[in-house]
Structure formats: structure tokens, C-alpha cells
C-alpha atoms as a PDB file:
ATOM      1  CA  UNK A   1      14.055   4.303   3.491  1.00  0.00           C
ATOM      2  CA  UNK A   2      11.123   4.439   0.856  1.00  0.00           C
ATOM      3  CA  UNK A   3       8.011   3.449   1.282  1.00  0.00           C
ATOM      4  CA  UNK A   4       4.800   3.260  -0.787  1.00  0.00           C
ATOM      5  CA  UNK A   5       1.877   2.998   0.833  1.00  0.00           C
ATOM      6  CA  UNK A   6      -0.797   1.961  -1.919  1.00  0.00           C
ATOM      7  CA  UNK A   7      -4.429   1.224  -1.083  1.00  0.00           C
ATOM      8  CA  UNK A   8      -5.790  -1.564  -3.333  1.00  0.00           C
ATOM      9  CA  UNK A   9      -8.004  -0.677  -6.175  1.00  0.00           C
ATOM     10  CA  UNK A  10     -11.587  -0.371  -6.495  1.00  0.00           C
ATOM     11  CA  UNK A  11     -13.366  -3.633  -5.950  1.00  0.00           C
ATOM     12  CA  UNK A  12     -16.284  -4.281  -7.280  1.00  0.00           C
ATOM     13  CA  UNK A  13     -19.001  -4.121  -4.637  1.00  0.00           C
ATOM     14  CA  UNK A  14     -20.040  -7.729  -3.964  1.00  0.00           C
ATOM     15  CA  UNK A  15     -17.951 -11.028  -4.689  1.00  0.00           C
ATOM     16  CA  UNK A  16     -19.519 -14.165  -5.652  1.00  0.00           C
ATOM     17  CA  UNK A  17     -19.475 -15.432  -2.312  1.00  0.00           C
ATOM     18  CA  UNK A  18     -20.855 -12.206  -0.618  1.00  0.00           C
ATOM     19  CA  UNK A  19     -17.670 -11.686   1.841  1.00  0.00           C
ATOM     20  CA  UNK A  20     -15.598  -8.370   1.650  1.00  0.00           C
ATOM     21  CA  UNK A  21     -12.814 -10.339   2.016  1.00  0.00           C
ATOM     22  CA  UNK A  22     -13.333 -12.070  -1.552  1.00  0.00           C
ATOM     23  CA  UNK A  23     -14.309  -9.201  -3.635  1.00  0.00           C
ATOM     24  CA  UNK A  24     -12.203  -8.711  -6.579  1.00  0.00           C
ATOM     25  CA  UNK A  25     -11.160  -5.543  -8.400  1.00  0.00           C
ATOM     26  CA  UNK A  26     -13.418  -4.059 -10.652  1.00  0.00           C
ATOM     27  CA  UNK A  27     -12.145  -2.509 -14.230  1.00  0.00           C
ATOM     28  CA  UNK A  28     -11.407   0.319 -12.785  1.00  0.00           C
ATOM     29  CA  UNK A  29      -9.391  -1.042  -9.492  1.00  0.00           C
ATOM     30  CA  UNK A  30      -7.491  -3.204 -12.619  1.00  0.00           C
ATOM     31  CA  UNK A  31      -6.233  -0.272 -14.865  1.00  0.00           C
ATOM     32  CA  UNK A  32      -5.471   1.800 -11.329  1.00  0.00           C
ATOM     33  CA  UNK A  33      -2.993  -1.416 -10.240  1.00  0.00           C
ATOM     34  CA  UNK A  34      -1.294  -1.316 -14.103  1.00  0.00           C
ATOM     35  CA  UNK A  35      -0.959   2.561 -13.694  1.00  0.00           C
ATOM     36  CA  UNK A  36       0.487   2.277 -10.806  1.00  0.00           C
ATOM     37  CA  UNK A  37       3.289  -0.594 -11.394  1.00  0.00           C
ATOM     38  CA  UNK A  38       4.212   2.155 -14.249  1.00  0.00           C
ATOM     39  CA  UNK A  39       4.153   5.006 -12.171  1.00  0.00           C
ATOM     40  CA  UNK A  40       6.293   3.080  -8.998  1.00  0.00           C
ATOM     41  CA  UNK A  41       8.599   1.465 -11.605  1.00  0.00           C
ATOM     42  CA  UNK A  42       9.583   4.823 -12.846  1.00  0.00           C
ATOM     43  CA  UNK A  43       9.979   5.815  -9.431  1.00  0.00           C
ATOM     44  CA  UNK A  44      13.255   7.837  -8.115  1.00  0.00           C
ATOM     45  CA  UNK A  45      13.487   4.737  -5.659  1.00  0.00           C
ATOM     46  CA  UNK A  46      11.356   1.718  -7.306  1.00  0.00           C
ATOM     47  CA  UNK A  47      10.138  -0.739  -4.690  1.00  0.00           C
ATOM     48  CA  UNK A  48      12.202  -3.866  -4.807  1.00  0.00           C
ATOM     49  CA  UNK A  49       9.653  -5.710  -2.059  1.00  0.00           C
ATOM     50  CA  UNK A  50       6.145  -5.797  -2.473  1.00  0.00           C
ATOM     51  CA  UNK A  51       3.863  -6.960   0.652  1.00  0.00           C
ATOM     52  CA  UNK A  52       0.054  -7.028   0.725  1.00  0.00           C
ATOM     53  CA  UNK A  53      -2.755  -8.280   2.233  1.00  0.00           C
ATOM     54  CA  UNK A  54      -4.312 -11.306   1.567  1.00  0.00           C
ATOM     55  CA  UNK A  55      -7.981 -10.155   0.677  1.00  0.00           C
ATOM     56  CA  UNK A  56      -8.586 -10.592  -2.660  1.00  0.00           C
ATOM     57  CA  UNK A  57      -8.703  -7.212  -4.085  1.00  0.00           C
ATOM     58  CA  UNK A  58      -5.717  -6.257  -2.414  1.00  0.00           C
ATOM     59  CA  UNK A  59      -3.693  -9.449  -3.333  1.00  0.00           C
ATOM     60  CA  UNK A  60      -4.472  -9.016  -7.306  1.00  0.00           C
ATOM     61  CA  UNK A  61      -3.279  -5.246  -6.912  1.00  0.00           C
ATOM     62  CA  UNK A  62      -0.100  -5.796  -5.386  1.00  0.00           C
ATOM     63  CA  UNK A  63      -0.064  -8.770  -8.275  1.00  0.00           C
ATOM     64  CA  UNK A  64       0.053  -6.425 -10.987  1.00  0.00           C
ATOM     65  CA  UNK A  65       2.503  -3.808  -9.356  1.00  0.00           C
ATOM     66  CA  UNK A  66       4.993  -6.992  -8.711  1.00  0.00           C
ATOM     67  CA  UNK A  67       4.458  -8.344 -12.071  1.00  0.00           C
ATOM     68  CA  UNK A  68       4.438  -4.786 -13.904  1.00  0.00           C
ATOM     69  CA  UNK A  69       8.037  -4.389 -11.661  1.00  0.00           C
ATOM     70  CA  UNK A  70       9.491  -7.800 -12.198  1.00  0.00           C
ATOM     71  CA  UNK A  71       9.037  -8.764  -8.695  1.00  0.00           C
ATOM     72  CA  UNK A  72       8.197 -11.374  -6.182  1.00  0.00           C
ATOM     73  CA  UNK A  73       5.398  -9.958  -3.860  1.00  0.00           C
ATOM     74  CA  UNK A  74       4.647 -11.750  -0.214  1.00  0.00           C
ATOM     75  CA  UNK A  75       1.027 -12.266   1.974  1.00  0.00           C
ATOM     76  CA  UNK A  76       1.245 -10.333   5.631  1.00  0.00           C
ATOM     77  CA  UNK A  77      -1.799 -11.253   7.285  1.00  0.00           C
ATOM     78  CA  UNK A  78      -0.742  -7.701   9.749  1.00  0.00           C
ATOM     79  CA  UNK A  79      -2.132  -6.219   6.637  1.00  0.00           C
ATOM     80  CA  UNK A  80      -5.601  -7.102   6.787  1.00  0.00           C
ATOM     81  CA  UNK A  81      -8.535  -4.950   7.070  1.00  0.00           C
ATOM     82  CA  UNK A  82      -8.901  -2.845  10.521  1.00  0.00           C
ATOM     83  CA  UNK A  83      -5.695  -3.918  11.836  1.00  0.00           C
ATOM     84  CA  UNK A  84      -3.849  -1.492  13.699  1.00  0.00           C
ATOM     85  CA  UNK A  85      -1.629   1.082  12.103  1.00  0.00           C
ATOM     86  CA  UNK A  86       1.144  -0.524  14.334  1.00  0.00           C
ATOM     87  CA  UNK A  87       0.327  -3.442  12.723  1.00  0.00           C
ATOM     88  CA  UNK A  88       1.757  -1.945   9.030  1.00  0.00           C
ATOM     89  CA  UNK A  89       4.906  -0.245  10.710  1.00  0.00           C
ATOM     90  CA  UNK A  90       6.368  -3.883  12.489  1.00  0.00           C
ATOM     91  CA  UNK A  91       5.651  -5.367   8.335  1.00  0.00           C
ATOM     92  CA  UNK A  92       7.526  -1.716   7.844  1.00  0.00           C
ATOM     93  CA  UNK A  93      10.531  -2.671  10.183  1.00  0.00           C
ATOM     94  CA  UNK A  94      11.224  -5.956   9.074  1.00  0.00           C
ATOM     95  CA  UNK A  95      11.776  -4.700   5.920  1.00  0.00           C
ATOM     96  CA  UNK A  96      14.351  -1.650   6.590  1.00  0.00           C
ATOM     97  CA  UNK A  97      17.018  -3.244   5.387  1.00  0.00           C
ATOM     98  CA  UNK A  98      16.169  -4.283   1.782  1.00  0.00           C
ATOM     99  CA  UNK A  99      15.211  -1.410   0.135  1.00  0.00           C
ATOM    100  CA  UNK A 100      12.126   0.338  -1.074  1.00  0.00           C
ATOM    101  CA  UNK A 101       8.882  -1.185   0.159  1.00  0.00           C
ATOM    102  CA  UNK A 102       5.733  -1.671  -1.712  1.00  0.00           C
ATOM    103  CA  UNK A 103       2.843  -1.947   1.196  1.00  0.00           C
ATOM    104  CA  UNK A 104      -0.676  -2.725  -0.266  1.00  0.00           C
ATOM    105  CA  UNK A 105      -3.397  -2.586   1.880  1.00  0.00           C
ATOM    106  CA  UNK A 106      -6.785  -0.943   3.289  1.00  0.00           C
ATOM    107  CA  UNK A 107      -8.171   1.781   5.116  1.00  0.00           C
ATOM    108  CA  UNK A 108      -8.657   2.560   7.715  1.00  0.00           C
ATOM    109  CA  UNK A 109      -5.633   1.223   8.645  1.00  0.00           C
ATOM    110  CA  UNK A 110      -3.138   2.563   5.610  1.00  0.00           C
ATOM    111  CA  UNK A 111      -4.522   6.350   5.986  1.00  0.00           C
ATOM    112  CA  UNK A 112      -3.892   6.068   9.678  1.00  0.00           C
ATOM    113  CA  UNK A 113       0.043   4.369   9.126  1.00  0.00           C
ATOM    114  CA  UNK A 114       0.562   7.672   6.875  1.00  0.00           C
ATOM    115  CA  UNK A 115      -0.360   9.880   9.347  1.00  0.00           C
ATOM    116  CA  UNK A 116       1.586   8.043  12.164  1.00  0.00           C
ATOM    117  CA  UNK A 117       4.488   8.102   9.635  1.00  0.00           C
ATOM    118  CA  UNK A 118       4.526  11.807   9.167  1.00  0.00           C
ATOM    119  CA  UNK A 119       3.219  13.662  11.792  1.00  0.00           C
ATOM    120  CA  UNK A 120       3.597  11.161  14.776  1.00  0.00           C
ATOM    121  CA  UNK A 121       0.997   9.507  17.065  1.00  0.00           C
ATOM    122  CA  UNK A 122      -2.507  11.193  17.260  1.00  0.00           C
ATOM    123  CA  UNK A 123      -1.771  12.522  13.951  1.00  0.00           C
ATOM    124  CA  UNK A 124      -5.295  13.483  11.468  1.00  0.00           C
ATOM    125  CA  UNK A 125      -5.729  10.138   9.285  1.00  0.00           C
ATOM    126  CA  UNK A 126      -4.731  11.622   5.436  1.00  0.00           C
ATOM    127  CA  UNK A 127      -7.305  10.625   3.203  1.00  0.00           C
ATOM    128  CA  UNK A 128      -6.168   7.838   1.086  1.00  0.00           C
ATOM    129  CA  UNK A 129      -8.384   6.740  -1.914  1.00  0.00           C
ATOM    130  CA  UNK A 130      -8.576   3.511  -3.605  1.00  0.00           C
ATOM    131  CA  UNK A 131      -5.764   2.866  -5.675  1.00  0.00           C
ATOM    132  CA  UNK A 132      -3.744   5.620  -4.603  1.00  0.00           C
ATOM    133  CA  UNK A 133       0.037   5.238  -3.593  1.00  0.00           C
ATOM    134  CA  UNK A 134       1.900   7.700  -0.897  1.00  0.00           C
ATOM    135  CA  UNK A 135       5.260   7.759  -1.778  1.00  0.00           C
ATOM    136  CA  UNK A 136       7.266   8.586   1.427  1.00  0.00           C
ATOM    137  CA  UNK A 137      10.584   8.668   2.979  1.00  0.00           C
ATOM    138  CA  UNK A 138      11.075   7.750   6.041  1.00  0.00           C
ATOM    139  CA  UNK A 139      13.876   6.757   8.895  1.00  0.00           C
ATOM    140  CA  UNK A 140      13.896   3.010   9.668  1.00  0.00           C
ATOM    141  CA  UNK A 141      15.296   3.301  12.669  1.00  0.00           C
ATOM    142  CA  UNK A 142      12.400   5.398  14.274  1.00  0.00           C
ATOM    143  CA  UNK A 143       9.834   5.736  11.748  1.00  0.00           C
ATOM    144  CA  UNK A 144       7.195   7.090  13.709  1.00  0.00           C
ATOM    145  CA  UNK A 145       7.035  11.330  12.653  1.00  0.00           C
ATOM    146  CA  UNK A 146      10.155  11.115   9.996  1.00  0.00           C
ATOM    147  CA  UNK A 147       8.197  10.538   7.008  1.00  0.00           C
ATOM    148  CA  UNK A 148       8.624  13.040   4.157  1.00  0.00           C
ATOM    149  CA  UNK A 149       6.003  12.823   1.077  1.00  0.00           C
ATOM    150  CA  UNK A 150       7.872  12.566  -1.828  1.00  0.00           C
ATOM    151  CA  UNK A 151       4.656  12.035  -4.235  1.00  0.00           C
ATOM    152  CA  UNK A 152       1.255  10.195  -4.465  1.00  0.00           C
ATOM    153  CA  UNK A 153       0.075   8.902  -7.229  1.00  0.00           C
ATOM    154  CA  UNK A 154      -3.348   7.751  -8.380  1.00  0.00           C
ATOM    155  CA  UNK A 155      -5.137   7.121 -12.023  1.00  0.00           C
ATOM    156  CA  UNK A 156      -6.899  10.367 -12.790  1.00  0.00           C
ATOM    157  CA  UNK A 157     -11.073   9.946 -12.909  1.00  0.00           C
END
């Protein structure tokens, strides 16, 4: 199975409201979300389901990867920030079956699920930056240690 594992872009560093759940991309976290509905769309394997968090930043994200791919994209409250990594794999599970899977969410949660993924439990967290995506392959039927990097991708500085 493929999965991407995309952190959301950069947000800009207060919201209107004040709450790090509401704070919205900044330019940058914008053009990093368009680069990478190109980059995933011209993908071996492009994702054909799209699931993100519901904080703002990474709900527009995984917005522009859906619409940049043509796709519907769904809300998993498991993806929220400093849930579990197990948290990410269950969302991963469910969606064996249906093809590639967009996941776009937040540290620390995301680094840890990629580490999980490929090197098993008590793995070293990777370090995943803000709107990078980890392109791996991994067995559905016991995803914990199978995962294989295929690429990651991120919007050069």
C-alpha cells in the first residue's frame, strides 16, 4: 500500500483568534500545499484518498492537494495535534483497501508514525518539516516495520 505522510504547511504564527488550532497557512505553507498536489499527482502511485486533520492549517493543505488531485478529502479528528502515532496507523488501516493514502497532519505525531512505519516500535522519530511529504510503501496487513521510503518531497527554501 502507499502512503504519504505530509505535514501541513507553514502557518503563520498567530491566528486571529490566538488558538494554534485556528492558525492558517502562511504564503509560504500555501505554495508548499500547490507544490505538493503537483508533486503527489505525478506520483508513481497518486493518492486517491486524502485524510487530514481538522486544524486549520492542516485542513486548507490537504484542501489544495485534493483539489490540485481532483479529489474528495475527509476530517479524522485521530489526526489532531499530539495524538498518538497509533492514532494515524488505525486512520492508516481503515483505509488499506482503497488505494494510495494522502495523511495530512502534525508533528510530533506524523514524524513518530514514520518511524513506527519503518523501523518498528521505539524507532528514532525522522525529522519531518512543514510541508514535507514521506512517500512510503508499506504492508496493510501489518504495517508496523514494513515501510519502504520511496521519496519525500518538500518545496525547496
Amino acid at each position: 500500500m502507499r502512503v504519504f505522510i505530509v505535514r501541513h504547511g507553514k502557518a503563520q504564527i498567530v491566528s486571529e483568534t490566538g488558538q494554534d488550532f485556528d492558525r492558517p497557512l502562511a504564503e509560504r505553507g500555501a505554495k508548499q500545499a500547490v507544490y505538493l498536489a503537483d508533486t503527489l499527482g505525478r506520483a508513481a502511485s497518486p493518492p486517491t484518498s486524502i485524510v487530514a486533520s481538522d486544524a486549520t492549517r492542516a485542513h486548507d493543505t490537504a484542501r489544495s492537494i485534493a483539489s490540485g488531485l481532483g479529489k474528495e478529502m475527509a476530517i479524522d479528528k485521530r489526526l489532531r495535534v499530539d495524538e498518538p502515532a497509533s492514532r494515524v496507523i488505525e486512520v492508516i488501516g481503515e483505509h488499506g483497501d482503497n488505494g494510495a493514502l494522502c495523511v495530512v497532519g502534525h508533528n510530533p505525531q506524523l514524524a513518530q508514525t514514520i518511524a513506527v512505519l519503518t523501523d518498528g516500535p521505539g524507532a528514532t522519530e525522522v525529522r519531518l518539516r512543514t510541508g514535507e511529504a514521506w512517500e512510503l510503501e508499506i504492508d496493510p496487513e501489518r504495517p508496523i516495520g514494513s515501510g519502504r521510503v520511496i521519496g519525500v518531497h518538500r518545496l525547496d527554501d
